[in-house]
PDB file of N, CA and C in Angstrom:
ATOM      1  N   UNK A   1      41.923  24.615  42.328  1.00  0.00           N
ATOM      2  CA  UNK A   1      42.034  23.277  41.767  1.00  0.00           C
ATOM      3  C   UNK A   1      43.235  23.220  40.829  1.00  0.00           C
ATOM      4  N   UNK A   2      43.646  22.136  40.638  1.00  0.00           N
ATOM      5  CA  UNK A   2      44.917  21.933  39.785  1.00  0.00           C
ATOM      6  C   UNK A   2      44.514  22.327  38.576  1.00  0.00           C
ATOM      7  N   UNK A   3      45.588  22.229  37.494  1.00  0.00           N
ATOM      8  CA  UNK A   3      45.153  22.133  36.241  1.00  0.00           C
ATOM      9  C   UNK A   3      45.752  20.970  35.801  1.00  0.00           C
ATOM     10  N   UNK A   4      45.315  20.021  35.221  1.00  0.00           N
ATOM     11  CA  UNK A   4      45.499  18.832  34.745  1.00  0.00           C
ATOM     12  C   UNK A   4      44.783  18.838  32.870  1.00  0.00           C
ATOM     13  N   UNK A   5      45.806  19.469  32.193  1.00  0.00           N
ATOM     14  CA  UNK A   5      45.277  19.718  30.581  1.00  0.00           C
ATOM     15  C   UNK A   5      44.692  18.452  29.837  1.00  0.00           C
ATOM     16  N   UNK A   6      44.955  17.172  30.025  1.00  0.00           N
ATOM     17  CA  UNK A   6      44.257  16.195  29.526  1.00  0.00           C
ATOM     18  C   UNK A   6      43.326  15.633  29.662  1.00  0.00           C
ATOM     19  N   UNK A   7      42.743  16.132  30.722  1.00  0.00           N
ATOM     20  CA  UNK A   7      41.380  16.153  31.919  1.00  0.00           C
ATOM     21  C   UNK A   7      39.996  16.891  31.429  1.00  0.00           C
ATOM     22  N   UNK A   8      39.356  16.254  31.352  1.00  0.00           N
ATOM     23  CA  UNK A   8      37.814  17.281  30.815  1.00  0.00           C
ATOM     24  C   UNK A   8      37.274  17.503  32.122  1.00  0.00           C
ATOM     25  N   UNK A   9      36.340  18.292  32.457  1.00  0.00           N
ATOM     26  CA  UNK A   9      35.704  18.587  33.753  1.00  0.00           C
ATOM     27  C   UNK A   9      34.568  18.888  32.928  1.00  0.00           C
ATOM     28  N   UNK A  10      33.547  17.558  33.340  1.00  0.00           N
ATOM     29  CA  UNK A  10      32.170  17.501  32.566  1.00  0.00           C
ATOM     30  C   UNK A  10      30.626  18.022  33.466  1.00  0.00           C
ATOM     31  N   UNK A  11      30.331  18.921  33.190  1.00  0.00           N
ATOM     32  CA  UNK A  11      29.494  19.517  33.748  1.00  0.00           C
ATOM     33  C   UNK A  11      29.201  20.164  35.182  1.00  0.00           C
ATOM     34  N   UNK A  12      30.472  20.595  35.833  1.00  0.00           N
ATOM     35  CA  UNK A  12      31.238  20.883  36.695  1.00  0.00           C
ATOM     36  C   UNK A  12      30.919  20.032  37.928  1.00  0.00           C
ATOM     37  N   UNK A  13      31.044  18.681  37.388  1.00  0.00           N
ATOM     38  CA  UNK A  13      30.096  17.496  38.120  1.00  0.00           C
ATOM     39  C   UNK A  13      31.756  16.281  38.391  1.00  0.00           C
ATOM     40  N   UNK A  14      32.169  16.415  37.215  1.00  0.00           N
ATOM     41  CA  UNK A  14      33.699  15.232  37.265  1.00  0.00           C
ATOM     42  C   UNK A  14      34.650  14.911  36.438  1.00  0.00           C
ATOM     43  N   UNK A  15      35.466  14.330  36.274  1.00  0.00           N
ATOM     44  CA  UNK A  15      36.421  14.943  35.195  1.00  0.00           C
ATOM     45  C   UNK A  15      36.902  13.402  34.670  1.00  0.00           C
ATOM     46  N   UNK A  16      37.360  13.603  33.316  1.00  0.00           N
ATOM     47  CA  UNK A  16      36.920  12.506  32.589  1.00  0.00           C
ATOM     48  C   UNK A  16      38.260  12.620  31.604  1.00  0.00           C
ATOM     49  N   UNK A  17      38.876  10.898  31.287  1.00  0.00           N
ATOM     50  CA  UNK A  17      40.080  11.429  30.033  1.00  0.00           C
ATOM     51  C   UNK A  17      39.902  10.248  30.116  1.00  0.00           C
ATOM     52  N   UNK A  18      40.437   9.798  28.177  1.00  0.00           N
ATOM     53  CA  UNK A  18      40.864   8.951  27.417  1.00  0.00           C
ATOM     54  C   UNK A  18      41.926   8.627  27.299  1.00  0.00           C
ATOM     55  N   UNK A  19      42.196   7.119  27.378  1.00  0.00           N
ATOM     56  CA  UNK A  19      43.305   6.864  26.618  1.00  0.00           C
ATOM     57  C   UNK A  19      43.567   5.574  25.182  1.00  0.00           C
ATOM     58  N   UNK A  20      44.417   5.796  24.663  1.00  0.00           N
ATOM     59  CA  UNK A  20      44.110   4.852  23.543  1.00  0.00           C
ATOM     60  C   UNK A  20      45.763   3.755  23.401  1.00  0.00           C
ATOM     61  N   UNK A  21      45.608   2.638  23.294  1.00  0.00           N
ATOM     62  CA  UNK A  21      46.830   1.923  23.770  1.00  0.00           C
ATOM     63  C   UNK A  21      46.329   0.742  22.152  1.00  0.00           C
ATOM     64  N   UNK A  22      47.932   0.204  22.181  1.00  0.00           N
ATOM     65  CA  UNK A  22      47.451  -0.603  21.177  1.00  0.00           C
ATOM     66  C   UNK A  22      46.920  -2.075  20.924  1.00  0.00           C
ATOM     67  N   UNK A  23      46.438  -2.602  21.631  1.00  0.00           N
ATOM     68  CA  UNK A  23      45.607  -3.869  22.154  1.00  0.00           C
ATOM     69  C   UNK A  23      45.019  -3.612  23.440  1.00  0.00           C
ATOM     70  N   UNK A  24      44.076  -4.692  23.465  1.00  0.00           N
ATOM     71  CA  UNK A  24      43.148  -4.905  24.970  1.00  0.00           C
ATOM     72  C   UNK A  24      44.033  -5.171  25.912  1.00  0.00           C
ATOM     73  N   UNK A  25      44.951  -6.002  25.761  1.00  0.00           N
ATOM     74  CA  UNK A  25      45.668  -6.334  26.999  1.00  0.00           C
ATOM     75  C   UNK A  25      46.325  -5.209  27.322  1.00  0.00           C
ATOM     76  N   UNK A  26      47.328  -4.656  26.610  1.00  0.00           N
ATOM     77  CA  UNK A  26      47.838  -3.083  27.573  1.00  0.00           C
ATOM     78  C   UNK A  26      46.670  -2.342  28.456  1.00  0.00           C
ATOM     79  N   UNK A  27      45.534  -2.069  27.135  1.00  0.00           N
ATOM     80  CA  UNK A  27      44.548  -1.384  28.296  1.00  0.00           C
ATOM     81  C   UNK A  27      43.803  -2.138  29.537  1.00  0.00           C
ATOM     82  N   UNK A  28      43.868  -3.107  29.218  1.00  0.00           N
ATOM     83  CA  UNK A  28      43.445  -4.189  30.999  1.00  0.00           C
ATOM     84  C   UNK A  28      44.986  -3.863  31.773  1.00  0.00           C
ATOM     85  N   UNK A  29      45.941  -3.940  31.265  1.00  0.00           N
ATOM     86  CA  UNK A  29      47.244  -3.619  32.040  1.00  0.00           C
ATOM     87  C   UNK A  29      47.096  -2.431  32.607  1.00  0.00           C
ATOM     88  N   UNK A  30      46.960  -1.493  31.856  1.00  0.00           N
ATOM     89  CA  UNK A  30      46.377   0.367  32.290  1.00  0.00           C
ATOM     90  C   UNK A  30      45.594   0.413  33.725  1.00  0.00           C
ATOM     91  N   UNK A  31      44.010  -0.092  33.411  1.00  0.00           N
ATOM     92  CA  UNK A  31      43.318   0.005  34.036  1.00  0.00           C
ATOM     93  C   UNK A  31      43.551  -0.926  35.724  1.00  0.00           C
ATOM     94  N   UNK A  32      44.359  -2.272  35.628  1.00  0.00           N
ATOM     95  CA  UNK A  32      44.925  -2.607  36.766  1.00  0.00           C
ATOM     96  C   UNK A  32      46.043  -1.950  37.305  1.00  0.00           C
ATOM     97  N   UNK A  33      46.931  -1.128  36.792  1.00  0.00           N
ATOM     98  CA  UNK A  33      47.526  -0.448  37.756  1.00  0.00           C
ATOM     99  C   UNK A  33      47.033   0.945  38.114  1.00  0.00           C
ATOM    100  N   UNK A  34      46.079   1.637  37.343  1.00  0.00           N
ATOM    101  CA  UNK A  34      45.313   2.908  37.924  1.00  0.00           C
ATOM    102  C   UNK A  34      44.118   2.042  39.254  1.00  0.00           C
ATOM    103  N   UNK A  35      43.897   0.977  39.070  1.00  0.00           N
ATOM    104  CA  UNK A  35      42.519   0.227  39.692  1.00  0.00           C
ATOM    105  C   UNK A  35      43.827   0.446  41.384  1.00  0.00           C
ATOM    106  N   UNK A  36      44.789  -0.106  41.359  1.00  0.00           N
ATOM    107  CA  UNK A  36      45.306   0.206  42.333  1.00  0.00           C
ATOM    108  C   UNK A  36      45.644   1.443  42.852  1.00  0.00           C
ATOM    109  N   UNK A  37      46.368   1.969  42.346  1.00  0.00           N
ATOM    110  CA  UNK A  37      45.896   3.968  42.457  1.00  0.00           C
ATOM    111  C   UNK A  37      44.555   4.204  43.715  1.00  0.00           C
ATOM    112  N   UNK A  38      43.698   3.425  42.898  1.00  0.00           N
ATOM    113  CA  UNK A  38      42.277   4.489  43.403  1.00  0.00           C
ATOM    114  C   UNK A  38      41.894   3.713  45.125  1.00  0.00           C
ATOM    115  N   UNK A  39      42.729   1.912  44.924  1.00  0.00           N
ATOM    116  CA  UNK A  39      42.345   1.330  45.954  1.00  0.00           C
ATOM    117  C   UNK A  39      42.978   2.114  47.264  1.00  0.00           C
ATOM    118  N   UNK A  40      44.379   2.406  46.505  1.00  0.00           N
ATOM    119  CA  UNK A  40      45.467   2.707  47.735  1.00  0.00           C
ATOM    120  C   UNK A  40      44.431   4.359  48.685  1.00  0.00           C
ATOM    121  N   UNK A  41      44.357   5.233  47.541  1.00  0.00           N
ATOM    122  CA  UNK A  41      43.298   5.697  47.934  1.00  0.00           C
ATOM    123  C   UNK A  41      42.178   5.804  48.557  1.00  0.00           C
ATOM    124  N   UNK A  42      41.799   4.913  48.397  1.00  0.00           N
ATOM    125  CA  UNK A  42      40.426   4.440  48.765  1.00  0.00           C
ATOM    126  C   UNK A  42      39.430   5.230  48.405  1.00  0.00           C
ATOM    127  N   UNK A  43      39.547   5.877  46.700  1.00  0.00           N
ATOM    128  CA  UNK A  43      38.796   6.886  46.192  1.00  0.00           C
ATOM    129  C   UNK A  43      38.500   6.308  44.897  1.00  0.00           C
ATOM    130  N   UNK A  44      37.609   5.215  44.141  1.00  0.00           N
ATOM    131  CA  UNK A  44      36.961   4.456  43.493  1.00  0.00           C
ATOM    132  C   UNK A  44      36.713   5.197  41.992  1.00  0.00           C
ATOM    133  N   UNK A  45      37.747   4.959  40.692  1.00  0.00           N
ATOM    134  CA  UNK A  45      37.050   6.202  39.386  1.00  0.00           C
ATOM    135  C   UNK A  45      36.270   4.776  38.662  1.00  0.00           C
ATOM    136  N   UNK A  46      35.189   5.355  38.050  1.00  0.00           N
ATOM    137  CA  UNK A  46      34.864   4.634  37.127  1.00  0.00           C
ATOM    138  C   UNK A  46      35.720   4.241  35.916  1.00  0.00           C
ATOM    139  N   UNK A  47      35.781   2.802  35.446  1.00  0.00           N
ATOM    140  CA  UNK A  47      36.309   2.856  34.496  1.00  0.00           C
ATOM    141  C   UNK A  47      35.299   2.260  32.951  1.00  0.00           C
ATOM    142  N   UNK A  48      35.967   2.333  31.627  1.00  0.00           N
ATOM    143  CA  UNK A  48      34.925   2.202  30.311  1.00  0.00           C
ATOM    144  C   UNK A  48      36.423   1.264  29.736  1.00  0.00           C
ATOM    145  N   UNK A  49      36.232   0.015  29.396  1.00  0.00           N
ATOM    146  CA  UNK A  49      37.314  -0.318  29.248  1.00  0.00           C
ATOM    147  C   UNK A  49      37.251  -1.149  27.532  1.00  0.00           C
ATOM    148  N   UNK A  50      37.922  -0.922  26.438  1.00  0.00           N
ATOM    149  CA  UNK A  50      37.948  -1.660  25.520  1.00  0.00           C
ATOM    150  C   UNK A  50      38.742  -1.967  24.723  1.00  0.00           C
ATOM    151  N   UNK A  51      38.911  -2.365  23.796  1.00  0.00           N
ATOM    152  CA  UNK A  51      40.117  -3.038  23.151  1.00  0.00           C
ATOM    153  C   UNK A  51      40.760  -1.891  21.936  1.00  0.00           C
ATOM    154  N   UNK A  52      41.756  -1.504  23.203  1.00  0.00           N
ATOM    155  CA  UNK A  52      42.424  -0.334  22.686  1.00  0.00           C
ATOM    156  C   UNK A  52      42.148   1.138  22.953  1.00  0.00           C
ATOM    157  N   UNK A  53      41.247   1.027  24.223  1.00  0.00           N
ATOM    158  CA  UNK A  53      40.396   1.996  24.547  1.00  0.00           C
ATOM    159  C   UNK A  53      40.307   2.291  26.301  1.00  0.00           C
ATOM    160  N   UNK A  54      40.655   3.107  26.800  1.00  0.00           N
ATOM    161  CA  UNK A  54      39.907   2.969  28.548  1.00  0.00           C
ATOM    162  C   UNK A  54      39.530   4.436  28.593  1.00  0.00           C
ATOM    163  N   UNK A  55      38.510   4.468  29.162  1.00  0.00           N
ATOM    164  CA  UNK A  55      37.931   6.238  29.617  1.00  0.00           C
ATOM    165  C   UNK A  55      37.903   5.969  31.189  1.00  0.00           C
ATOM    166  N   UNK A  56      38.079   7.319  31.858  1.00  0.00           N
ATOM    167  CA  UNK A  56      38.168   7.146  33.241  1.00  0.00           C
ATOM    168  C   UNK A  56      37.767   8.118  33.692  1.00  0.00           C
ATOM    169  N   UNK A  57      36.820   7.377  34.910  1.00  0.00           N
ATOM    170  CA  UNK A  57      35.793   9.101  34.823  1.00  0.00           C
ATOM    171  C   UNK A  57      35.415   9.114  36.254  1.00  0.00           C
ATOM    172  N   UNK A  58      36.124  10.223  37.419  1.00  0.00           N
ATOM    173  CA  UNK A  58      35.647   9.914  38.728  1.00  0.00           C
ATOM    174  C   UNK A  58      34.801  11.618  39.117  1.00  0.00           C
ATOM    175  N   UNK A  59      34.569  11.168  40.240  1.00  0.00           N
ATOM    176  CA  UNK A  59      33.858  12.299  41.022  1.00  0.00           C
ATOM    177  C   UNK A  59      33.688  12.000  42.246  1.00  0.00           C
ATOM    178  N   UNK A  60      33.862  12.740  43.579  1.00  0.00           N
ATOM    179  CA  UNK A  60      33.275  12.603  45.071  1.00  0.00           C
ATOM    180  C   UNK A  60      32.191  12.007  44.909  1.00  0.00           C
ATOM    181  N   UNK A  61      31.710  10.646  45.403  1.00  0.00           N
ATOM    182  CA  UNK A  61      29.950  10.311  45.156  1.00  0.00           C
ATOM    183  C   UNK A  61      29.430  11.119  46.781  1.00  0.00           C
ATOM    184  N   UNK A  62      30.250  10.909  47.583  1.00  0.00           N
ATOM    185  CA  UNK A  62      29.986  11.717  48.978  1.00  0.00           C
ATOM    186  C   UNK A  62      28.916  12.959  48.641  1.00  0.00           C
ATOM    187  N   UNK A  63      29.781  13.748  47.883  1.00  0.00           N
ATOM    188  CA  UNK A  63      29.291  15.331  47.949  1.00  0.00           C
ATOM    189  C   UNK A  63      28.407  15.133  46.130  1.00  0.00           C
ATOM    190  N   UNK A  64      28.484  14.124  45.328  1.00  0.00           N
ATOM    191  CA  UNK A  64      28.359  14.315  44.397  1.00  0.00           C
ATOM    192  C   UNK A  64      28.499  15.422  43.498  1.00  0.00           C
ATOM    193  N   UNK A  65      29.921  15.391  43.350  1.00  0.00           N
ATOM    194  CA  UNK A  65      30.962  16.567  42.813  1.00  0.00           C
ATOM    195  C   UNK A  65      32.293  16.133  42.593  1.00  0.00           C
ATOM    196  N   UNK A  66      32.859  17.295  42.594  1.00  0.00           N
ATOM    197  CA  UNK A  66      34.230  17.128  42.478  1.00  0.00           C
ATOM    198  C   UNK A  66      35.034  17.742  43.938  1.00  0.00           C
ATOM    199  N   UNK A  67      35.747  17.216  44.449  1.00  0.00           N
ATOM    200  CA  UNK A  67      36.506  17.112  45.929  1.00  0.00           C
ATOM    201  C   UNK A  67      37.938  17.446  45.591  1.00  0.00           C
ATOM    202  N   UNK A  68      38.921  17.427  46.408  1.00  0.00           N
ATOM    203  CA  UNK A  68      40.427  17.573  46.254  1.00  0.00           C
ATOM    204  C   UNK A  68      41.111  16.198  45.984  1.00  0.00           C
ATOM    205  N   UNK A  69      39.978  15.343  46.662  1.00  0.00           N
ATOM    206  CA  UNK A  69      40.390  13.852  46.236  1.00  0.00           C
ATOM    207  C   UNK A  69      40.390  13.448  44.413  1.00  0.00           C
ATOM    208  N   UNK A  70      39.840  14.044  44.156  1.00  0.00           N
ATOM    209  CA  UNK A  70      39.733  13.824  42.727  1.00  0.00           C
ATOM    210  C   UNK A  70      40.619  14.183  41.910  1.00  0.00           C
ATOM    211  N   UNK A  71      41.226  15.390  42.296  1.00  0.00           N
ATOM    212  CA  UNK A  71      42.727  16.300  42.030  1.00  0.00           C
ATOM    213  C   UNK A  71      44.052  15.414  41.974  1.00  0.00           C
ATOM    214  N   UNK A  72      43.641  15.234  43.530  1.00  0.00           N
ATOM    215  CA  UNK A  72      44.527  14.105  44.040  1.00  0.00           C
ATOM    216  C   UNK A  72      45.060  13.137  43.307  1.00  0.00           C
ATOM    217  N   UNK A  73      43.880  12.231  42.795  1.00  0.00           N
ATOM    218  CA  UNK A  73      43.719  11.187  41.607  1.00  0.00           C
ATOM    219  C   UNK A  73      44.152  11.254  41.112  1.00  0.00           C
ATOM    220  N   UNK A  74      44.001  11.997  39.889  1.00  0.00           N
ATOM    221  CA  UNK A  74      44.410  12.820  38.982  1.00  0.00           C
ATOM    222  C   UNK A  74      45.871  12.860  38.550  1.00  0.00           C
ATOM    223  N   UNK A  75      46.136  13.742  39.679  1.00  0.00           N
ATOM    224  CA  UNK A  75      47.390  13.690  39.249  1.00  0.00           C
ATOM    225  C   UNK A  75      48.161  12.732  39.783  1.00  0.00           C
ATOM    226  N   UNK A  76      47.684  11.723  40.395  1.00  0.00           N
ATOM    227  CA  UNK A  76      48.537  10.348  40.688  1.00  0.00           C
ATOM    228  C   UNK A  76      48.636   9.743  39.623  1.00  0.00           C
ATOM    229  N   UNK A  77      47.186   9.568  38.808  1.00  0.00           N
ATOM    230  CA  UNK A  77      47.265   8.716  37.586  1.00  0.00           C
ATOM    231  C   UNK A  77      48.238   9.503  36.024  1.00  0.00           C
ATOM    232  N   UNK A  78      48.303  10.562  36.233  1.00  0.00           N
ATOM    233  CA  UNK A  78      49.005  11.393  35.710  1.00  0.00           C
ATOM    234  C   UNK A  78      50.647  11.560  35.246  1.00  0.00           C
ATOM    235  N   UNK A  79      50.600  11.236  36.766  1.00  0.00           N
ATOM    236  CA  UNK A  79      52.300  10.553  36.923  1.00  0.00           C
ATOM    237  C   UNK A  79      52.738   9.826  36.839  1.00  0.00           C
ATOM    238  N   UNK A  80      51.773   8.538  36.848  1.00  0.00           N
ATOM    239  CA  UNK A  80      52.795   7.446  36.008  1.00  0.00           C
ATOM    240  C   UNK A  80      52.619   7.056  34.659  1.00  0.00           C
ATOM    241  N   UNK A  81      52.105   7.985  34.159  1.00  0.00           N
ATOM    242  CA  UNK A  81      52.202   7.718  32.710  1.00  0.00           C
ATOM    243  C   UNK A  81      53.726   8.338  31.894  1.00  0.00           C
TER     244      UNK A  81
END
């Protein structure tokens, strides 16, 4: 598996990171261009979204785990930051 250092891997179940932006609207901005990320994908992360706040937290629901797709993710959303 990759290593992705800003990434938690929570209970060797899915992997989870914060970010903190300075108003709601950047983070609704955030979360619509990762929301596309996951469509192009077609690999769905949860998102926690608030004012000044987004957590993003996926996992394979298939295998209920973690997959290469998730890696994948990852470091897509990774890169355009």
């Amino acid at each position: 598996m990759d290593h992705h250092p800003n990434w938690t891997v929570v209970d060797s179940h899915h992997l989870e990171r914060v970010w903190s932006f300075p108003d709601f609207s950047a983070a609704l901005s955030f979360v619509n261009r990762v929301g596309a990320i996951c469509e192009s994908q077609n690999h769905h992360a949860e998102f926690e979204l608030s004012w000044g706040k987004v957590l993003i937290r996926t996992w394979s629901h298939d295998i209920d785990g973690l997959s290469p797709r998730d890696w994948q993710l990852v470091k897509e959303i990774d890169a355009m930051m």
